[in-house]
N, C-alpha and C. Protein backbone atom coordinates (compact mmCIF):
# COMPACT_ATOMS: atom_id res chain seq x y z
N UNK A 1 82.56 72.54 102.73
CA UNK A 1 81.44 72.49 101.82
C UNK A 1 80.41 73.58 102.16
N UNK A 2 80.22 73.43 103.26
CA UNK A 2 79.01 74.74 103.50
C UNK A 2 79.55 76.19 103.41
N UNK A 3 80.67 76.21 103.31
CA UNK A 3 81.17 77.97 102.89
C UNK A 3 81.16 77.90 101.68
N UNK A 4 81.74 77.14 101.06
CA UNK A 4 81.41 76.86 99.58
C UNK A 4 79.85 77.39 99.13
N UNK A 5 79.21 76.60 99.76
CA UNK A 5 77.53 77.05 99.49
C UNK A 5 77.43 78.11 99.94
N UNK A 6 77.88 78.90 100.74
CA UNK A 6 77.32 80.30 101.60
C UNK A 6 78.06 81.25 100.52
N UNK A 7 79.37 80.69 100.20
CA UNK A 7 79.78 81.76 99.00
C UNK A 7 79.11 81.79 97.84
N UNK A 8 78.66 80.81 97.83
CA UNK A 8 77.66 80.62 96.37
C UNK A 8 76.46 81.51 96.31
N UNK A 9 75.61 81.28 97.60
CA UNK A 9 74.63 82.35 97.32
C UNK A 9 74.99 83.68 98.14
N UNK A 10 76.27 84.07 98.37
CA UNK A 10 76.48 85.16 98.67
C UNK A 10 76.81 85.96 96.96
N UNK A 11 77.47 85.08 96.53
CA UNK A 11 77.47 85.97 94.93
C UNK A 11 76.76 85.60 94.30
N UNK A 12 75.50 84.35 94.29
CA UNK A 12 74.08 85.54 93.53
C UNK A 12 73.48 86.40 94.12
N UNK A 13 73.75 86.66 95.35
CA UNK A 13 72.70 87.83 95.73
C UNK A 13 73.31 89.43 95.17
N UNK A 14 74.53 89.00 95.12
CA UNK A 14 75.32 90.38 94.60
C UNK A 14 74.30 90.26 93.17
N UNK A 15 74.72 89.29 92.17
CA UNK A 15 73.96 89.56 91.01
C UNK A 15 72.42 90.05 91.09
N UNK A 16 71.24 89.97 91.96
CA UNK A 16 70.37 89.96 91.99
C UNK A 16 69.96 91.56 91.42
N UNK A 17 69.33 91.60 90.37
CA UNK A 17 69.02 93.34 89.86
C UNK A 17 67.58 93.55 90.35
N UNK A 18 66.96 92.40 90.47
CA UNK A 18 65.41 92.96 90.40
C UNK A 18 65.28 93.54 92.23
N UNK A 19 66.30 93.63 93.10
CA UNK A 19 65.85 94.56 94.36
C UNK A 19 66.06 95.47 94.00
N UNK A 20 65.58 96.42 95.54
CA UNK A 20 65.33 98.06 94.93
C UNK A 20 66.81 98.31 94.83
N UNK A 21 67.84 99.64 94.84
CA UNK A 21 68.62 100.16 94.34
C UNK A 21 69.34 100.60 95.38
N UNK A 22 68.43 100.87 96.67
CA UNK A 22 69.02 101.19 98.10
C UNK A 22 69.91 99.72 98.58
N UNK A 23 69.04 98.89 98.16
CA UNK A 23 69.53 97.67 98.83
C UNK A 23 70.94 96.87 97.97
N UNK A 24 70.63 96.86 97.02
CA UNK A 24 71.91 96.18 95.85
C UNK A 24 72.82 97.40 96.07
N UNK A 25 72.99 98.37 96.11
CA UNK A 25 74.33 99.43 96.73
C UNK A 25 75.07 99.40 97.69
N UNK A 26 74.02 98.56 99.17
CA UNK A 26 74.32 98.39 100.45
C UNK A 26 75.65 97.05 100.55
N UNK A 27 76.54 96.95 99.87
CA UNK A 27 77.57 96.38 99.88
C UNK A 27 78.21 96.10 100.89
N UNK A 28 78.56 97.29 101.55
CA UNK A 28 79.17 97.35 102.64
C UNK A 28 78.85 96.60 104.09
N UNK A 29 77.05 96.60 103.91
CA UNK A 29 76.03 95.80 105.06
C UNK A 29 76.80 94.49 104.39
N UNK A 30 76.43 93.85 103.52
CA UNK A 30 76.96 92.60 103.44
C UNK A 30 78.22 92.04 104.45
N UNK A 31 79.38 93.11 103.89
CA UNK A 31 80.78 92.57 104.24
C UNK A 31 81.19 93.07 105.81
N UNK A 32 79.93 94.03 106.52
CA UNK A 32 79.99 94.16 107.56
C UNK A 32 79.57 93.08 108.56
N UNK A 33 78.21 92.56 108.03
CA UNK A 33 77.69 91.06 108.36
C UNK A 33 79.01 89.78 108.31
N UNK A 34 79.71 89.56 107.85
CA UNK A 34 80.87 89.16 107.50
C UNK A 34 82.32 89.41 108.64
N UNK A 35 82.67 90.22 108.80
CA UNK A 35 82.94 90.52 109.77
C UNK A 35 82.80 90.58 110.72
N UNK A 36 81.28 90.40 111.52
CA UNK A 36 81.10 90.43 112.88
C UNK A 36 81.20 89.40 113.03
N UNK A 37 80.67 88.38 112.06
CA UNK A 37 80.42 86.71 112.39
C UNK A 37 82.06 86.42 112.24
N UNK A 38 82.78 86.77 111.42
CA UNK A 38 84.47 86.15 111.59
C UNK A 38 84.71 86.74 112.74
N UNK A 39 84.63 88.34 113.31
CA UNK A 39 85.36 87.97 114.65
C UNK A 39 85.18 87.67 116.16
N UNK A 40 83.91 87.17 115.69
CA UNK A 40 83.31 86.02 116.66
C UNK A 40 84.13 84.98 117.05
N UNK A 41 84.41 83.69 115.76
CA UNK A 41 84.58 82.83 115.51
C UNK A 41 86.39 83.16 115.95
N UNK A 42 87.06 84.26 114.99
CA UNK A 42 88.16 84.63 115.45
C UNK A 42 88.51 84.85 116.77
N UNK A 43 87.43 85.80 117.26
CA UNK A 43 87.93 85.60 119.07
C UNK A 43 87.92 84.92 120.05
N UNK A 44 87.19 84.22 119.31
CA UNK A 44 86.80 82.56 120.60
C UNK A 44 88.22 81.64 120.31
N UNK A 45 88.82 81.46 118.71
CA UNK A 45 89.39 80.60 118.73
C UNK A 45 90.60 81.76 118.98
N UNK A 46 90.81 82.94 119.18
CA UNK A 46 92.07 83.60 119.74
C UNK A 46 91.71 83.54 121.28
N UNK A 47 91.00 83.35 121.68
CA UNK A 47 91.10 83.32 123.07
C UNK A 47 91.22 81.91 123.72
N UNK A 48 90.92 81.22 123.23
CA UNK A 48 91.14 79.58 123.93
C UNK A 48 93.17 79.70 123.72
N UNK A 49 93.58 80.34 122.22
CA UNK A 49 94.92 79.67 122.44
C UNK A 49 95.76 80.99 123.31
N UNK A 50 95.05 81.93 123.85
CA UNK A 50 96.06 82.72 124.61
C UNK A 50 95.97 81.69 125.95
N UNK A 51 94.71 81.28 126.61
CA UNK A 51 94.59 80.74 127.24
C UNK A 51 95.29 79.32 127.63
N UNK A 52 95.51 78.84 126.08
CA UNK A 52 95.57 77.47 126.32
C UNK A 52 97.18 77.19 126.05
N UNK A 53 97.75 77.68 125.61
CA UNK A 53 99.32 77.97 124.92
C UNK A 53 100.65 79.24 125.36
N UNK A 54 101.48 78.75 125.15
CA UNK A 54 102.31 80.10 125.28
C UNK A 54 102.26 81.00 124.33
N UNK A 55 102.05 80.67 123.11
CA UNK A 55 102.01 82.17 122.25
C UNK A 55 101.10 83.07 122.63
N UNK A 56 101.45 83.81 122.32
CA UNK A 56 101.02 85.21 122.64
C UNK A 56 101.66 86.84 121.85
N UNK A 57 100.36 87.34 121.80
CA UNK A 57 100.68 88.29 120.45
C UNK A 57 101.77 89.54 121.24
N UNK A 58 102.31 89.84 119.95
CA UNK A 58 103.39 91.08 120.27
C UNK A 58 103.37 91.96 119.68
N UNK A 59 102.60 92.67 119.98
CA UNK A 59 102.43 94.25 119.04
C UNK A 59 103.10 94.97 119.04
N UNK A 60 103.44 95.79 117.55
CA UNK A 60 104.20 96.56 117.73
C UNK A 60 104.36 97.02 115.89
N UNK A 61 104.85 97.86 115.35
CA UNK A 61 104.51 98.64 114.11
C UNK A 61 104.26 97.70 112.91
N UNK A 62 104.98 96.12 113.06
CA UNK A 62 105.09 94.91 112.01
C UNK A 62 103.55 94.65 111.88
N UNK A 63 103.26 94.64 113.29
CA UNK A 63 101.61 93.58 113.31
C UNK A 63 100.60 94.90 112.80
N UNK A 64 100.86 96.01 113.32
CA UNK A 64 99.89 97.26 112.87
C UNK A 64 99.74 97.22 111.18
N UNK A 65 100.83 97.39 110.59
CA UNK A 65 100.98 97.43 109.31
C UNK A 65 100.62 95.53 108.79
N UNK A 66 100.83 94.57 109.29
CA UNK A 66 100.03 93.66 108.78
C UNK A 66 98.80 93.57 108.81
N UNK A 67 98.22 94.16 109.69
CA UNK A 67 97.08 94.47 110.19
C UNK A 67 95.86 95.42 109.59
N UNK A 68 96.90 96.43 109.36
CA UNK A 68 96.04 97.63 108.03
C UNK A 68 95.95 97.28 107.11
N UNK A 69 97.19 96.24 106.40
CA UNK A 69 97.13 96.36 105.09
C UNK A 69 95.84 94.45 104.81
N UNK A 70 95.13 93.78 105.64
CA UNK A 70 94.44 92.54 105.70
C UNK A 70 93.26 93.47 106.15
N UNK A 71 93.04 94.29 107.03
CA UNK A 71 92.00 95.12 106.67
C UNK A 71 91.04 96.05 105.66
N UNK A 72 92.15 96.46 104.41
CA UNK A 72 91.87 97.35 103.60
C UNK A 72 91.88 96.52 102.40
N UNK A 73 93.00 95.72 102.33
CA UNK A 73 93.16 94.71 100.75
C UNK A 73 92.10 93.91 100.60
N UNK A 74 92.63 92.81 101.26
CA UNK A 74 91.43 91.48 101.12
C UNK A 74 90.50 91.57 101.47
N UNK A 75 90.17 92.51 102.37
CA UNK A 75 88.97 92.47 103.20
C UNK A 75 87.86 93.43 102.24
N UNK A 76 87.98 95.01 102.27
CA UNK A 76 87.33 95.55 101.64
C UNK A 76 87.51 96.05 99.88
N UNK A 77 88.76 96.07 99.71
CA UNK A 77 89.42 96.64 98.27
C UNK A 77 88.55 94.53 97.64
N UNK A 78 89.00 94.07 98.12
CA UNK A 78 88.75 92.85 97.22
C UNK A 78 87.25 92.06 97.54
N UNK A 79 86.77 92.90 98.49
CA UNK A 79 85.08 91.98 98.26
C UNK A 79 84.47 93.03 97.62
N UNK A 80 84.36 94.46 97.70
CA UNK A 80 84.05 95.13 96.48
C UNK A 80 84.05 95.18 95.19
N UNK A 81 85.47 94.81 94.54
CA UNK A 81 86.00 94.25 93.14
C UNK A 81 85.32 93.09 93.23
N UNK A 82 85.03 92.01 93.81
CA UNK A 82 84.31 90.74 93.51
C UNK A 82 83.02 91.27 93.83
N UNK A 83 82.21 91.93 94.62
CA UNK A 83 80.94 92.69 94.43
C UNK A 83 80.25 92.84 92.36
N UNK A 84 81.40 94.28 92.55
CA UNK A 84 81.79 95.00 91.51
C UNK A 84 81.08 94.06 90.16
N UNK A 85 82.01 92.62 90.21
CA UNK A 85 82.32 91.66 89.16
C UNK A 85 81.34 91.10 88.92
N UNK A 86 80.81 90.35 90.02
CA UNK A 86 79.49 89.65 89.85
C UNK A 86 78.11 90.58 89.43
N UNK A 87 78.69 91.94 89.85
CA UNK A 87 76.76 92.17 89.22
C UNK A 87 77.33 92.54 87.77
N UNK A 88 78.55 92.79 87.50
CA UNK A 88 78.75 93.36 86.10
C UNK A 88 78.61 91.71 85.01
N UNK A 89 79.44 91.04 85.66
CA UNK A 89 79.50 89.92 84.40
C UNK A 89 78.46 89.01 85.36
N UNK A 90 78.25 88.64 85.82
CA UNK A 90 76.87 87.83 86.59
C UNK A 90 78.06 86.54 87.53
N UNK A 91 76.81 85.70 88.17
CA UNK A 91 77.71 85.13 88.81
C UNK A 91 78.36 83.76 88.65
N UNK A 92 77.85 83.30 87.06
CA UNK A 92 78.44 82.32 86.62
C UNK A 92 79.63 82.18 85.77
N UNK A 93 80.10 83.50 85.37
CA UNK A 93 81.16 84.00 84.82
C UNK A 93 82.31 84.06 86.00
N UNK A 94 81.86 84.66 87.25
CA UNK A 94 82.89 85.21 88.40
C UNK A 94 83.33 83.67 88.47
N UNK A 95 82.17 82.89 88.85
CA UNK A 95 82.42 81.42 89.62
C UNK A 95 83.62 80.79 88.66
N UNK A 96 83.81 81.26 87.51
CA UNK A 96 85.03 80.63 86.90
C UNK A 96 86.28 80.93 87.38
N UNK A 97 86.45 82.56 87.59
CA UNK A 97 87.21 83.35 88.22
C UNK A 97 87.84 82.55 89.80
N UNK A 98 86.30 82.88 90.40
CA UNK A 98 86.86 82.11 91.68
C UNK A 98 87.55 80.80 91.83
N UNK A 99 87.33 79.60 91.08
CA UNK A 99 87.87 78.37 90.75
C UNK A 99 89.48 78.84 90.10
N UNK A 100 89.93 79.54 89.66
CA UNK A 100 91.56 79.71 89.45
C UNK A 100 92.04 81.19 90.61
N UNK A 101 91.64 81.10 91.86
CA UNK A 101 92.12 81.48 92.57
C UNK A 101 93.74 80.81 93.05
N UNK A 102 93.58 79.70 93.53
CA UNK A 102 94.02 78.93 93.90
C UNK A 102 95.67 78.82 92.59
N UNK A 103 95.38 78.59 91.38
CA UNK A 103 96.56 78.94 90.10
C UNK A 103 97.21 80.10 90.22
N UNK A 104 96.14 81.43 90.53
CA UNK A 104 96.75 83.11 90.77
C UNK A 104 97.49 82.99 92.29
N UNK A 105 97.50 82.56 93.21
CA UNK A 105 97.99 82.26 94.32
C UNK A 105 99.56 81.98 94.14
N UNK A 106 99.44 80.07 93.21
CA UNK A 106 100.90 79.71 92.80
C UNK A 106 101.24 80.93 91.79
N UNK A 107 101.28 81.59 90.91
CA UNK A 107 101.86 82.30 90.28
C UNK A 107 102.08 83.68 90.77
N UNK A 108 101.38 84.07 91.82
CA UNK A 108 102.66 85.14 92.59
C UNK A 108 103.40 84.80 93.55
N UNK A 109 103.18 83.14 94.07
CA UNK A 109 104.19 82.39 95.13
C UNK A 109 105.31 82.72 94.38
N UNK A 110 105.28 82.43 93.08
CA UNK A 110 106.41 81.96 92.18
C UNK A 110 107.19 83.66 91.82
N UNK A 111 106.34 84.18 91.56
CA UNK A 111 106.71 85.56 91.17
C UNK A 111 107.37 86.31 92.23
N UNK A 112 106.53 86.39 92.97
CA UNK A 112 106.66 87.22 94.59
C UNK A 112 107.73 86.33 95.36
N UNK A 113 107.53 85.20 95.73
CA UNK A 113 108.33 84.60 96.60
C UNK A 113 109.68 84.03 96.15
N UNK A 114 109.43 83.53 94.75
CA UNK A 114 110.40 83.06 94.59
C UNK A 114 110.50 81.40 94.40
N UNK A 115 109.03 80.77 95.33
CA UNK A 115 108.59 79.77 94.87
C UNK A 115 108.68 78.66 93.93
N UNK A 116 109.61 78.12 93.10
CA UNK A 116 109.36 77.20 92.06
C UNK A 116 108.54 76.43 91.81
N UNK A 117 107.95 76.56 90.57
CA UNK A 117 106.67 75.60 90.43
C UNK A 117 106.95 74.47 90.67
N UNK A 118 106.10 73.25 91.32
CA UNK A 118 106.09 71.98 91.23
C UNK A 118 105.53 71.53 90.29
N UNK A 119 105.36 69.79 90.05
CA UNK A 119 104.56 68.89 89.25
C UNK A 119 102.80 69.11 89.78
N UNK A 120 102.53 69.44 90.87
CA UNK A 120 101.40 69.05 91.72
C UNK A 120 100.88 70.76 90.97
N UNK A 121 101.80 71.56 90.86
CA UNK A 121 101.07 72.88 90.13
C UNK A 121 100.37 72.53 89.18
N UNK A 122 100.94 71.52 88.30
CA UNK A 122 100.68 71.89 86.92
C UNK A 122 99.72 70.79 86.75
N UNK A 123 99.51 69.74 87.63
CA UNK A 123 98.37 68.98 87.59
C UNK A 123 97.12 69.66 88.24
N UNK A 124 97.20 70.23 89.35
CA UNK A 124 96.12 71.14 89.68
C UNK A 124 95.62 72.22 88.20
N UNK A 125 96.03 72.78 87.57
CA UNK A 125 96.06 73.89 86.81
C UNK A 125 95.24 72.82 85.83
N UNK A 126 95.67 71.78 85.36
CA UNK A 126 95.32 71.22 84.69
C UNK A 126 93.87 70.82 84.94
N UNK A 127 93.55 69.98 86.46
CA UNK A 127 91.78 69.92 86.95
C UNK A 127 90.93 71.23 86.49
N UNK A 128 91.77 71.87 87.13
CA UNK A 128 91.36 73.63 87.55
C UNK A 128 90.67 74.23 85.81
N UNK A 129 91.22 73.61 84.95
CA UNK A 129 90.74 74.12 83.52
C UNK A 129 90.03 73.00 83.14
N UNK A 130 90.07 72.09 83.50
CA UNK A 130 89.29 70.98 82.71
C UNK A 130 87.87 70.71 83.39
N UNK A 131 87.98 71.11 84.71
CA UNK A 131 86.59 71.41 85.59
C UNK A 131 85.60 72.58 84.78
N UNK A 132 86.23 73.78 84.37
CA UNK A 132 85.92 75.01 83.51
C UNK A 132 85.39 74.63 82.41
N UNK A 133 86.10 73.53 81.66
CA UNK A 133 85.81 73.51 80.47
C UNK A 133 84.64 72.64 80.15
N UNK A 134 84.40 71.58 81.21
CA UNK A 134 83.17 70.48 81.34
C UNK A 134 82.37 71.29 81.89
N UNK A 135 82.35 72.48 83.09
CA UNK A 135 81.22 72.93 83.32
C UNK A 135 80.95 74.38 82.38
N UNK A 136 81.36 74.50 81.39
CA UNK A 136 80.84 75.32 80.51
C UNK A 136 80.07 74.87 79.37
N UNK A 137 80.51 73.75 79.02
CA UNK A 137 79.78 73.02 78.50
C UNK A 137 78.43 73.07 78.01
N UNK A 138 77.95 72.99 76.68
CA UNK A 138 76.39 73.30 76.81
C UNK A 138 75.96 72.08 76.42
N UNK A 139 74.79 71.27 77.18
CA UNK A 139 74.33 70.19 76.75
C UNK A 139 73.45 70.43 75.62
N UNK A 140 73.43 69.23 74.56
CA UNK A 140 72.05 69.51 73.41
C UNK A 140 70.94 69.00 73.88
């Protein structure tokens, strides 16, 4: 719940127009802030399980290239495009977007992996639009 909320007013602040122009550009400060605090959190909980477990990482050209490509995709190519989104269409438009993440997920499981849809897809898909459609809703 509370990332939920932290994502929430992390994309109105993207929408926010009335700061100066230096500051709504500074994108990058955002998702840098973002990063230090994940690999905080990441290295504490990677270091208790080197400590605490036998796994242990094995580097070598697989993990580099998993590694570049979770650095550059999700990380910066896709908080920019969701940057991008929210100040263009605002952030109650994105927030619809973000709520069928989770549908775009199963449909390249299915595509990409190979995945077959379940029953539990198509009941999710089903909340997933009917949540959309009650909170679009305009009261009289």
């Amino acid at each position: 719940m509370l990332a939920t909320l932290c994502w929430g007013v992390y994309s109105w602040l993207l929408s926010q127009r009335n700061e100066p122009e230096e500051i709504r550009n500074h994108w990058a400060a955002f998702l840098m802030a973002q990063v230090i605090f994940g690999l905080g959190w990441a290295g504490m909980f990677s270091g208790a399980e080197w400590a605490l477990t036998d796994v242990h990482i094995t580097w070598g050209p697989p993990l580099y290239a998993a590694l570049a490509y979770v650095a550059i995709g999700p990380s910066v190519l896709a908080y920019r495009c969701w940057g991008l989104g929210v100040q263009t269409a605002g952030p109650v438009l994105a927030g619809f977007f973000a709520n069928l993440t989770p549908l775009f997920a199963a449909i390249m499981a299915s595509a990409f992996l190979g995945d077959l849809p379940q029953l539990y897809h198509a009941l999710a898909f089903g909340l997933i639009v009917s949540g959309i459609v009650v909170s679009s809703r305009r009261s009289n």
